[in-house]
Structure formats: C-alpha cells, structure tokens
C-alpha atoms as a PDB file:
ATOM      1  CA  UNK A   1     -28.067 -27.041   9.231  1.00  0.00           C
ATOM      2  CA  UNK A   2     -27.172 -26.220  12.948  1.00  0.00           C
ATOM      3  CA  UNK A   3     -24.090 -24.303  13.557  1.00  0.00           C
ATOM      4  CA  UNK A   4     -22.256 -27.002  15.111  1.00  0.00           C
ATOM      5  CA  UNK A   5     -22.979 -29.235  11.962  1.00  0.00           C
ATOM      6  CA  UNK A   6     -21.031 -25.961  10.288  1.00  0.00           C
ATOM      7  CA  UNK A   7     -18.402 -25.590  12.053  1.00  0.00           C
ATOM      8  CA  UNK A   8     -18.218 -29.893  11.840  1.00  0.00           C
ATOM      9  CA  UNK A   9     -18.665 -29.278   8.066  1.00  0.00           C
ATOM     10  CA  UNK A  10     -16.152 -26.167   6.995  1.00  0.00           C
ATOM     11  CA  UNK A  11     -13.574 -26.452   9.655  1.00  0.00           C
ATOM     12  CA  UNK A  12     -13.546 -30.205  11.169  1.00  0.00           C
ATOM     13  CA  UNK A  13     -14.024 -29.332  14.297  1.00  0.00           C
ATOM     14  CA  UNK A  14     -16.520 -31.714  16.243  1.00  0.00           C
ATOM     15  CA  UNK A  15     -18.475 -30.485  19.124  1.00  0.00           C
ATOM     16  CA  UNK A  16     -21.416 -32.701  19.267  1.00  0.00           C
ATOM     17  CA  UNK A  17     -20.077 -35.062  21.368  1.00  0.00           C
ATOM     18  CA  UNK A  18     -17.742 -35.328  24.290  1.00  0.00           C
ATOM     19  CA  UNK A  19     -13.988 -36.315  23.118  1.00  0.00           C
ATOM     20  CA  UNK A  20     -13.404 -37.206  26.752  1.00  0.00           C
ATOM     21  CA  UNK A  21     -16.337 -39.730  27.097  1.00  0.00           C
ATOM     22  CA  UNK A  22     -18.635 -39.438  23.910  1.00  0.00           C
ATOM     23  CA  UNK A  23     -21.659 -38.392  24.825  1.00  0.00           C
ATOM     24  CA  UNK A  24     -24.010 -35.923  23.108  1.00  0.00           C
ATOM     25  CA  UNK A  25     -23.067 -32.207  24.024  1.00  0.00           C
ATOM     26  CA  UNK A  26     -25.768 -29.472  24.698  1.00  0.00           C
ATOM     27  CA  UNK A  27     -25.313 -26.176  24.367  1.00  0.00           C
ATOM     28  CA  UNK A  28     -26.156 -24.092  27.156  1.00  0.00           C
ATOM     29  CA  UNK A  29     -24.844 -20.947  25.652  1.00  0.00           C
ATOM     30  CA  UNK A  30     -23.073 -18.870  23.285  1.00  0.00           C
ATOM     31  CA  UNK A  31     -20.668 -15.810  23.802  1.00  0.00           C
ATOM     32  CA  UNK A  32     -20.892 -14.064  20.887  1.00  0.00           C
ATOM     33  CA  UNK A  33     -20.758 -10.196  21.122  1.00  0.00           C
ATOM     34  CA  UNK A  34     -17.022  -9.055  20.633  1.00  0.00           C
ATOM     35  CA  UNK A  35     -17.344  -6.495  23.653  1.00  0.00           C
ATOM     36  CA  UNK A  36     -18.311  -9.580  26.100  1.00  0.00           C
ATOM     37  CA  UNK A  37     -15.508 -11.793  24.449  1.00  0.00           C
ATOM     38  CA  UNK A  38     -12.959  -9.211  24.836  1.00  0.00           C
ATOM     39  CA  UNK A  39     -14.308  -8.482  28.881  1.00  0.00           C
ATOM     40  CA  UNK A  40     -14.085 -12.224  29.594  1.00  0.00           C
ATOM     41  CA  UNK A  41     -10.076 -12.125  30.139  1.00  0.00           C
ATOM     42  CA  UNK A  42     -10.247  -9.180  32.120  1.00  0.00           C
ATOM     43  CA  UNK A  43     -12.857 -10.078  34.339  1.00  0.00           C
ATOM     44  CA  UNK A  44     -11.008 -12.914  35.236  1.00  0.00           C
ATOM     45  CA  UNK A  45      -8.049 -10.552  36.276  1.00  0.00           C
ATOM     46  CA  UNK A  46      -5.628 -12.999  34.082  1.00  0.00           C
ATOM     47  CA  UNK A  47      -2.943 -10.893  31.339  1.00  0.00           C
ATOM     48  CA  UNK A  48      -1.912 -14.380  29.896  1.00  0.00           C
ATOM     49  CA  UNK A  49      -4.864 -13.888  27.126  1.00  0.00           C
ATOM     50  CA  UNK A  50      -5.029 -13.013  24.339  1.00  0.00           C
ATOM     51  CA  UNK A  51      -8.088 -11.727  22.039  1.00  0.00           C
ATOM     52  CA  UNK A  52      -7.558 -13.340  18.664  1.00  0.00           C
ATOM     53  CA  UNK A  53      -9.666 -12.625  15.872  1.00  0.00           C
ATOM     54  CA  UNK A  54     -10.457 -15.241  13.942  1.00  0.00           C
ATOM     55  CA  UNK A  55      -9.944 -15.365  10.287  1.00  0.00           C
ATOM     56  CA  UNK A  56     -10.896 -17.750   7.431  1.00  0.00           C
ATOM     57  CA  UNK A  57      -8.443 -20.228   6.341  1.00  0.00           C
ATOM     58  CA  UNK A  58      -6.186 -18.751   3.357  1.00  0.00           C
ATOM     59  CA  UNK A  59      -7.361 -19.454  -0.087  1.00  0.00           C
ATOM     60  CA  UNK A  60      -4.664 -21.389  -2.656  1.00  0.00           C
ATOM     61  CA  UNK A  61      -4.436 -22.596  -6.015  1.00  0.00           C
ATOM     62  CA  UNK A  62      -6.152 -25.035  -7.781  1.00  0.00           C
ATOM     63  CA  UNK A  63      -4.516 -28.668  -7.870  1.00  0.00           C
ATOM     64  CA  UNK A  64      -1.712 -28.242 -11.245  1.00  0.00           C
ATOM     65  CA  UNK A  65      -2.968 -30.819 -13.541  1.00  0.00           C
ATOM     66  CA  UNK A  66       0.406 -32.519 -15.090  1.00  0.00           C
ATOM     67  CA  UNK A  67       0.838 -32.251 -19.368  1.00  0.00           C
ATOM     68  CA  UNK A  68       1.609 -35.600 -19.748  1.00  0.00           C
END
C-alpha cells in the first residue's frame, strides 16, 4: 500500500487526483525532515506560519450498546 492510499485510507484525505480538474497526481517530491519543514517558512521571509505538529486523531469510547 502506497502512502497516499494511507493517508486516503486512515485520514480521508485524497491526493491521487486533482480536486480542481481530476486528473491523476504525481508526486514529484516529499518534504519530510522536520529541520527542512521548519526552514521552509523562514526562507520564504513570511511570520504568518506556523509549524504545527501533527498529531493522531483522539481516541474515544466504544459505541454504548442500549439494555433494552
């Protein structure tokens, strides 16, 4: 499984194909090192970004099964 199909799969996030016209997407390259995420803003000079970490979406309950 590709990491696109992953991150189509866990988080619903589709980036296979274009939402503007809906063609097939390639993947030229990925950013992934937090040092060159974090020098990306600043490089551009711009203080209106923000580095965000990520984090998993929160855990809850199992569904409460009525006592009927």
């Amino acid at each position: 499984m590709t990491w696109a199909q992953r991150l189509k799969r866990v988080f619903g996030i589709e980036i296979e194909t274009s939402e503007q016209c809906g063609v097939a997407v390639k993947v030229i390259a990925s950013i992934e090192g937090p040092l060159v995420i974090q020098k990306i803003p600043s490089h551009l000079n711009t203080k209106n970004y923000e580095v965000v970490e990520l984090l998993p979406p929160q855990s809850r309950a199992p569904p409460q099964i009525s006592l009927f």
